[in-house]
N, C-alpha and C. Protein backbone atom coordinates (compact mmCIF):
# COMPACT_ATOMS: atom_id res chain seq x y z
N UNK A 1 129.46 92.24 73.42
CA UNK A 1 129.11 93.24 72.43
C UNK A 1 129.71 94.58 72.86
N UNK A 2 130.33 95.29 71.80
CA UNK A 2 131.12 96.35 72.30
C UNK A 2 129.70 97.38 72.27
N UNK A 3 130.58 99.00 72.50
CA UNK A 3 129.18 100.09 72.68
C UNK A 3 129.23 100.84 71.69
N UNK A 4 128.48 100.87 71.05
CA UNK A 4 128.57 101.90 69.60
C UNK A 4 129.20 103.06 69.83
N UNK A 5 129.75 103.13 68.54
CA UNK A 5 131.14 104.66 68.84
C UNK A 5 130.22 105.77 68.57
N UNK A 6 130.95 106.74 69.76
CA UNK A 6 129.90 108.27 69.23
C UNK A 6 130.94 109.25 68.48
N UNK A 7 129.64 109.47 67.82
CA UNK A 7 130.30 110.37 66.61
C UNK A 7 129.65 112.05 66.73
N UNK A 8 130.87 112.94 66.04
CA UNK A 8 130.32 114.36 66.64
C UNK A 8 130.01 114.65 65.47
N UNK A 9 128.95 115.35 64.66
CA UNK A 9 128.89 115.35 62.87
C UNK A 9 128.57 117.53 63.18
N UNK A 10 129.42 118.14 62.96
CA UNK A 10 129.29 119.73 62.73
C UNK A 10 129.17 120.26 61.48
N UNK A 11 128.07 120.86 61.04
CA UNK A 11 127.42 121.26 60.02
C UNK A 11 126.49 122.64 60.19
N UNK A 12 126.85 123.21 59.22
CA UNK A 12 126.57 124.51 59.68
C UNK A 12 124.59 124.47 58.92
N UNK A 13 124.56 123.49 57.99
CA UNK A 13 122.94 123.07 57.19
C UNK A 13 122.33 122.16 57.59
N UNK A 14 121.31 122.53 58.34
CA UNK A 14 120.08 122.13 59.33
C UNK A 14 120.21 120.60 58.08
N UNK A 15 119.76 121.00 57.28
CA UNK A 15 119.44 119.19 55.73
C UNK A 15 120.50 118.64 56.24
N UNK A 16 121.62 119.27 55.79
CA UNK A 16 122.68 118.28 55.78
C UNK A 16 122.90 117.38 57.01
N UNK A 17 123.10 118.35 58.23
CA UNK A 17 123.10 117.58 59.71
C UNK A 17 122.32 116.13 60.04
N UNK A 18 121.25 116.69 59.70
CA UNK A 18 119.76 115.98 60.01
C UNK A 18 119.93 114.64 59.09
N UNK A 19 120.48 114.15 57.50
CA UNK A 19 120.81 113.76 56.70
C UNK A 19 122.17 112.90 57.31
N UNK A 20 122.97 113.47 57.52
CA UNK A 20 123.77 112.67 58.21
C UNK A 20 124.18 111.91 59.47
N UNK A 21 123.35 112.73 60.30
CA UNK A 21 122.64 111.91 61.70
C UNK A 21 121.96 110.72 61.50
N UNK A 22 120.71 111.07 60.54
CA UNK A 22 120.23 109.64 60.46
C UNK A 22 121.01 108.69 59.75
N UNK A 23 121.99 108.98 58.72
CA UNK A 23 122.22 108.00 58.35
C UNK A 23 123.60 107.16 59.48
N UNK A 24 124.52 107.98 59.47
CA UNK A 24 125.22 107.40 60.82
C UNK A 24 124.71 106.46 61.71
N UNK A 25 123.29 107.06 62.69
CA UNK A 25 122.23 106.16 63.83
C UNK A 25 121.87 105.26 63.06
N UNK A 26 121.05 105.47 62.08
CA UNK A 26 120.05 104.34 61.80
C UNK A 26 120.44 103.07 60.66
N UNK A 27 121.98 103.62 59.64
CA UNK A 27 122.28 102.86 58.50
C UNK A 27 123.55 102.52 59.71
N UNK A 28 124.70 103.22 59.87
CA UNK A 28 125.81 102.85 60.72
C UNK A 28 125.32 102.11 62.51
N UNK A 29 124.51 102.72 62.91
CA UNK A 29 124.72 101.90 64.37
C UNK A 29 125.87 102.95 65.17
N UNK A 30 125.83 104.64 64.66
CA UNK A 30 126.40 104.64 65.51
C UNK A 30 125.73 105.97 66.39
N UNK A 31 126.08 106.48 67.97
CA UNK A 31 125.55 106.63 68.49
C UNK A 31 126.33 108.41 68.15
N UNK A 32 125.13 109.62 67.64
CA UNK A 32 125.73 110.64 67.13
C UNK A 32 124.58 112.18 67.99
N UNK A 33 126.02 112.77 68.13
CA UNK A 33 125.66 114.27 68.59
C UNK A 33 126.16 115.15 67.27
N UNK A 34 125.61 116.39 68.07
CA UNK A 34 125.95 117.41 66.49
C UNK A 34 126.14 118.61 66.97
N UNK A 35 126.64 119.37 66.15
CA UNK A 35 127.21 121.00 66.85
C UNK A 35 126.99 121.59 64.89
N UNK A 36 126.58 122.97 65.31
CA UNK A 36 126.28 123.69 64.03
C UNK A 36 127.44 124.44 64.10
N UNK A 37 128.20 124.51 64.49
CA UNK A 37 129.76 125.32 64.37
C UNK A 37 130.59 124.96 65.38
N UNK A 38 132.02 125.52 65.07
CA UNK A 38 133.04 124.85 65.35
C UNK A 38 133.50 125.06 67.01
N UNK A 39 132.88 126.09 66.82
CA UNK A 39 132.95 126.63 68.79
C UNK A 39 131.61 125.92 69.32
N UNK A 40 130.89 125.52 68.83
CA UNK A 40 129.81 124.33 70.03
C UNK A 40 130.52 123.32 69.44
N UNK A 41 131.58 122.82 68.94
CA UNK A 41 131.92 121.19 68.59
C UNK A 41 133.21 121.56 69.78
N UNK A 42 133.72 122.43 69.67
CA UNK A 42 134.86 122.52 71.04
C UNK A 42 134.56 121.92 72.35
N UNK A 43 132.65 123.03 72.46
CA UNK A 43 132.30 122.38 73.95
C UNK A 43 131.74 121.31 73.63
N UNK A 44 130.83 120.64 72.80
CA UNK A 44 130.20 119.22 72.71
C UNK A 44 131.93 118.37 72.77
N UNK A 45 132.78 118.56 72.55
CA UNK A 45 134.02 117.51 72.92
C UNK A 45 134.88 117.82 74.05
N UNK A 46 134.37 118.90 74.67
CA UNK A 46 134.87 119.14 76.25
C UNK A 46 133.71 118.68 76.85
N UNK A 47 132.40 118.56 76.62
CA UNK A 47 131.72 117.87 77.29
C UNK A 47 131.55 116.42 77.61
N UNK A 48 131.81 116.03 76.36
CA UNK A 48 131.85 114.14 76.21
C UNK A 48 132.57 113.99 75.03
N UNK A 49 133.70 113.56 74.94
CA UNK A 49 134.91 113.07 73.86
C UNK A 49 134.05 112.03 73.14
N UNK A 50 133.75 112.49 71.82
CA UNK A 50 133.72 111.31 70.83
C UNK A 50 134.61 110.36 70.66
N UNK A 51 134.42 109.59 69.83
CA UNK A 51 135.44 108.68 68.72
C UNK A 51 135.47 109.33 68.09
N UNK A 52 135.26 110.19 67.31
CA UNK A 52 135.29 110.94 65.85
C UNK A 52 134.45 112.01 65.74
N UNK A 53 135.19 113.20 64.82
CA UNK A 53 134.45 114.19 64.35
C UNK A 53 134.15 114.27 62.63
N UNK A 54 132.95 114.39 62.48
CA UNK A 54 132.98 114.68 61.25
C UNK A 54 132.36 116.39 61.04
N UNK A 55 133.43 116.66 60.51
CA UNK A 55 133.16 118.13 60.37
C UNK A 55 133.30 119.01 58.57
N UNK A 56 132.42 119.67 58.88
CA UNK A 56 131.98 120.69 57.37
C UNK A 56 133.18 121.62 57.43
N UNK A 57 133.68 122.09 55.93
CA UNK A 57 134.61 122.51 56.32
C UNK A 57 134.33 123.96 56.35
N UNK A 58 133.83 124.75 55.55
CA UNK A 58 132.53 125.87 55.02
C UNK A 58 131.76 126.17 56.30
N UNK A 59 132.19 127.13 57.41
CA UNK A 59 131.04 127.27 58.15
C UNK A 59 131.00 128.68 59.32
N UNK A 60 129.84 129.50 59.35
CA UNK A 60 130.22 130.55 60.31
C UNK A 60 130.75 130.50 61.70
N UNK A 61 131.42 131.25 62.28
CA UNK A 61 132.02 131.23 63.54
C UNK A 61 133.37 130.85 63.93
N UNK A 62 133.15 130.02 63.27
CA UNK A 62 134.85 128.81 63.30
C UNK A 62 134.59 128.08 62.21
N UNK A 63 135.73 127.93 61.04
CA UNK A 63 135.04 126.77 59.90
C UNK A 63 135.97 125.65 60.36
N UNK A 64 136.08 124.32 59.54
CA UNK A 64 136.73 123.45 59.50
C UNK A 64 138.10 123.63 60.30
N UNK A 65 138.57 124.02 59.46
CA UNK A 65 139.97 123.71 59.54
C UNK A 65 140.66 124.74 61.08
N UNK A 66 139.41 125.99 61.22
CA UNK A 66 140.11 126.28 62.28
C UNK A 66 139.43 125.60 63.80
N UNK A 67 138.59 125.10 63.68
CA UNK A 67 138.38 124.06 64.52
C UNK A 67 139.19 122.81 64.88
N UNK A 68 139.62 122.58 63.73
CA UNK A 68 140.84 121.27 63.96
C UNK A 68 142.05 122.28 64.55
N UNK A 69 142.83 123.48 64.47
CA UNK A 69 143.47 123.71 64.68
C UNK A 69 142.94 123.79 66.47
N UNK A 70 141.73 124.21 66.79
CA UNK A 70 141.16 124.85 68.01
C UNK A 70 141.32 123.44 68.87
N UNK A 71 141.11 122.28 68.20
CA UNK A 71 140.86 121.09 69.04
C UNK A 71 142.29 120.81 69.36
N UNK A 72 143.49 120.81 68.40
CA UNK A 72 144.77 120.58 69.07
C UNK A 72 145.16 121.55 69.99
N UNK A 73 145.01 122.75 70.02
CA UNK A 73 145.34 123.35 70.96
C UNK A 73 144.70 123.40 72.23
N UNK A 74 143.60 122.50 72.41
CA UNK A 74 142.58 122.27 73.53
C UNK A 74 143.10 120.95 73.68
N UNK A 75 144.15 119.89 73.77
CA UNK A 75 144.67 118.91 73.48
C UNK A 75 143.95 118.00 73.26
N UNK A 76 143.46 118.22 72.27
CA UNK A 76 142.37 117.04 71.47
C UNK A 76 143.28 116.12 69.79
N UNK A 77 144.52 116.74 69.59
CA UNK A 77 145.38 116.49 68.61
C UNK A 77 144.91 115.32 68.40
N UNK A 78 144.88 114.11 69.27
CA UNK A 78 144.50 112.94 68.34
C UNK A 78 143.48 112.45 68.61
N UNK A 79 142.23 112.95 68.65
CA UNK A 79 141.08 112.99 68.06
C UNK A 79 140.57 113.02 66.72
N UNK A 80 140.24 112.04 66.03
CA UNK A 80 140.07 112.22 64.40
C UNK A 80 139.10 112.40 63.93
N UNK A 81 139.60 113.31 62.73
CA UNK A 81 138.82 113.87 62.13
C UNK A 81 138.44 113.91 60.86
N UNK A 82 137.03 114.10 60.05
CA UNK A 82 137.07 113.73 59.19
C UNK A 82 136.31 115.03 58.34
N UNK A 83 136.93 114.95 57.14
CA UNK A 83 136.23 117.15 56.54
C UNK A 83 135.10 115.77 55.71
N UNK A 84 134.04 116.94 55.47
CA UNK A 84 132.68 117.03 54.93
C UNK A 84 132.91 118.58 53.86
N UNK A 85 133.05 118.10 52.56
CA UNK A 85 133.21 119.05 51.36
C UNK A 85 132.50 118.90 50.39
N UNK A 86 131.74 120.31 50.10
CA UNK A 86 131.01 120.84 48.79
C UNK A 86 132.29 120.48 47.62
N UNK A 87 133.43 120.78 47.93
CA UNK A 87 134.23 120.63 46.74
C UNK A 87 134.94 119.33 46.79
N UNK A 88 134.59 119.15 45.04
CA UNK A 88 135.33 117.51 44.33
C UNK A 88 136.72 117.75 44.18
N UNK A 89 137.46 119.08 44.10
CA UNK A 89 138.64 119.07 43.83
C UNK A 89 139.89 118.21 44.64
N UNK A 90 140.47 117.72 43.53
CA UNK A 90 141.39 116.99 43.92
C UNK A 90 142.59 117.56 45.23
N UNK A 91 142.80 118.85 44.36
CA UNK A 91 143.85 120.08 44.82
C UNK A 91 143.24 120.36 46.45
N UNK A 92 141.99 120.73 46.69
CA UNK A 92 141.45 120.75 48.03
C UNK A 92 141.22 120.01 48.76
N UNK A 93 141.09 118.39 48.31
CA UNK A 93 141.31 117.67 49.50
C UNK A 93 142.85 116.96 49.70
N UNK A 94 143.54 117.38 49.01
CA UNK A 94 145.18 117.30 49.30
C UNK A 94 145.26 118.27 50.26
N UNK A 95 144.75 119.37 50.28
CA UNK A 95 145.25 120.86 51.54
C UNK A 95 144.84 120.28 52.35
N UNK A 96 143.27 119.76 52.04
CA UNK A 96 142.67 119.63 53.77
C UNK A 96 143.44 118.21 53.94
N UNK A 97 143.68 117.73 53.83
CA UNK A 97 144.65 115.76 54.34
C UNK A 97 145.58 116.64 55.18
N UNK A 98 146.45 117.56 54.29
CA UNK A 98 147.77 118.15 54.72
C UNK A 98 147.35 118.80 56.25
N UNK A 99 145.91 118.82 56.48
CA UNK A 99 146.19 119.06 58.18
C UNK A 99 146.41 118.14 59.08
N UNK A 100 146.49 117.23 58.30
CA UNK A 100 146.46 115.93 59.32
C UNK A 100 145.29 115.08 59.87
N UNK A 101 143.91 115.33 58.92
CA UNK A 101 142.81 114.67 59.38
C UNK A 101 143.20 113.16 58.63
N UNK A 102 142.23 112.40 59.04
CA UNK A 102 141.85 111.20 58.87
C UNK A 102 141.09 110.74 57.51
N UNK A 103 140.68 112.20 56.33
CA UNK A 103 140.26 111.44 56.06
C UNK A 103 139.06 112.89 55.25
N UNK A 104 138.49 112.92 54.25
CA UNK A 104 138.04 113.64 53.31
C UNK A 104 136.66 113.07 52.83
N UNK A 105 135.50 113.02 52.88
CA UNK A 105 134.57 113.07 52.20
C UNK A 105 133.71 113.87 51.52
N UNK A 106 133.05 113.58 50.31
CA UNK A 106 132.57 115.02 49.61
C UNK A 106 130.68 114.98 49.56
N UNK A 107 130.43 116.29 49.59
CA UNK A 107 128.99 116.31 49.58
C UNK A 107 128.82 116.58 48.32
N UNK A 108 127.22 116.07 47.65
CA UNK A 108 126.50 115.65 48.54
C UNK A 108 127.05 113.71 49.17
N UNK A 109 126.91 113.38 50.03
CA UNK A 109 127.16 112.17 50.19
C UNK A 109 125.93 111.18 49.75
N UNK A 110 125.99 109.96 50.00
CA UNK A 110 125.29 109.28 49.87
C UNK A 110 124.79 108.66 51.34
N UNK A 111 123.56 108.84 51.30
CA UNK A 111 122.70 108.15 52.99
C UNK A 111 123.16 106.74 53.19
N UNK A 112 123.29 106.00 52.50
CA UNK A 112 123.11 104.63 52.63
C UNK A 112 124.63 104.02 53.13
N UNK A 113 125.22 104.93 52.46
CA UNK A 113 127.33 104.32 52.23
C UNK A 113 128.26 105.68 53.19
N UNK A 114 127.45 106.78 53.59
CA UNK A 114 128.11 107.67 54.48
C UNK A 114 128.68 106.77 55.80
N UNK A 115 128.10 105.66 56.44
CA UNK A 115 128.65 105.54 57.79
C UNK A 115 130.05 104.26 57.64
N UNK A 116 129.57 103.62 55.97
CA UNK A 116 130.98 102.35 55.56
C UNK A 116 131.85 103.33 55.42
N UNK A 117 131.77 104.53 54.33
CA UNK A 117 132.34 105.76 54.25
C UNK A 117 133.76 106.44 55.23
N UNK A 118 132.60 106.48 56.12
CA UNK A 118 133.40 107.04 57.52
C UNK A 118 134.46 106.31 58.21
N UNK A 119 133.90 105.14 58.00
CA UNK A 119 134.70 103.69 58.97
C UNK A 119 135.99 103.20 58.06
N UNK A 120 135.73 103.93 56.48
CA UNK A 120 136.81 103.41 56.07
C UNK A 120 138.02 104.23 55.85
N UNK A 121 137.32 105.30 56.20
CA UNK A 121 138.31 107.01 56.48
C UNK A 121 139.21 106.61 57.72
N UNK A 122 138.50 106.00 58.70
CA UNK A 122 138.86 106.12 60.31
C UNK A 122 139.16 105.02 60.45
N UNK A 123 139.79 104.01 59.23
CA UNK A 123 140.84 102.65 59.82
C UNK A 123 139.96 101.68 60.43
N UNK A 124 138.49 101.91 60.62
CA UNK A 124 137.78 100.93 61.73
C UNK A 124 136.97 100.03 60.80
N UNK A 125 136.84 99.00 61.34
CA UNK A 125 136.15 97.76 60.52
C UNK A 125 134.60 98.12 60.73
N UNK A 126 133.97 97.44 59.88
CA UNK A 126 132.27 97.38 60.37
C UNK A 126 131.38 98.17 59.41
């Protein structure tokens, strides 16, 4: 039996976090930390490297996208990542792909299908 993948989920909304933690742990099986902005997701992945980030893109301190930029330059480049978006627009999750994440999901999500969701963003079976 392999070891459940840990996942980093950064959200700047206490609901949302909390919402997607459980569903990850308790619907996915998988084993999840969390950072409320993009400078504690730097050190929570200098502390212990996930498998994956799922990150908000909307957020004080550092948002999304300059966090993905912060993690390649901390040589985390292929570390994947996945945006968490208030917006359905088509046009905005073409920009955010164009950074090179893994992979786009939109809020609100669904509890039950967020962690098949994720796995099917991130190429992984299960």
């Amino acid at each position: 039996m392999t070891a459940a993948k840990d996942i980093l989920v950064v959200d700047d909304a206490p609901d949302i976090l909390e919402i997607a933690c459980i569903a990850l742990r308790d619907v996915g099986g998988y084993e999840v930390r969390t950072a409320t902005n993009g400078v504690e997701a730097l050190e929570a992945v200098r502390a212990a490297r996930p498998d994956a980030v799922v990150l908000d893109v909307s957020m004080p301190v550092l948002d999304g996208p300059g966090t993905v930029d912060a993690l390649r330059e901390a040589g985390y480049g292929d570390l994947p990542v996945v945006f968490l978006t208030a917006s359905a627009r088509r046009a905005e999750h073409a920009r955010l792909l164009e950074l090179g994440v893994a992979g786009v999901l939109t809020k609100p999500f669904d509890p039950m299908t967020l962690a098949q969701d994720l796995a099917r963003a991130l190429g992984w079976q299960g």
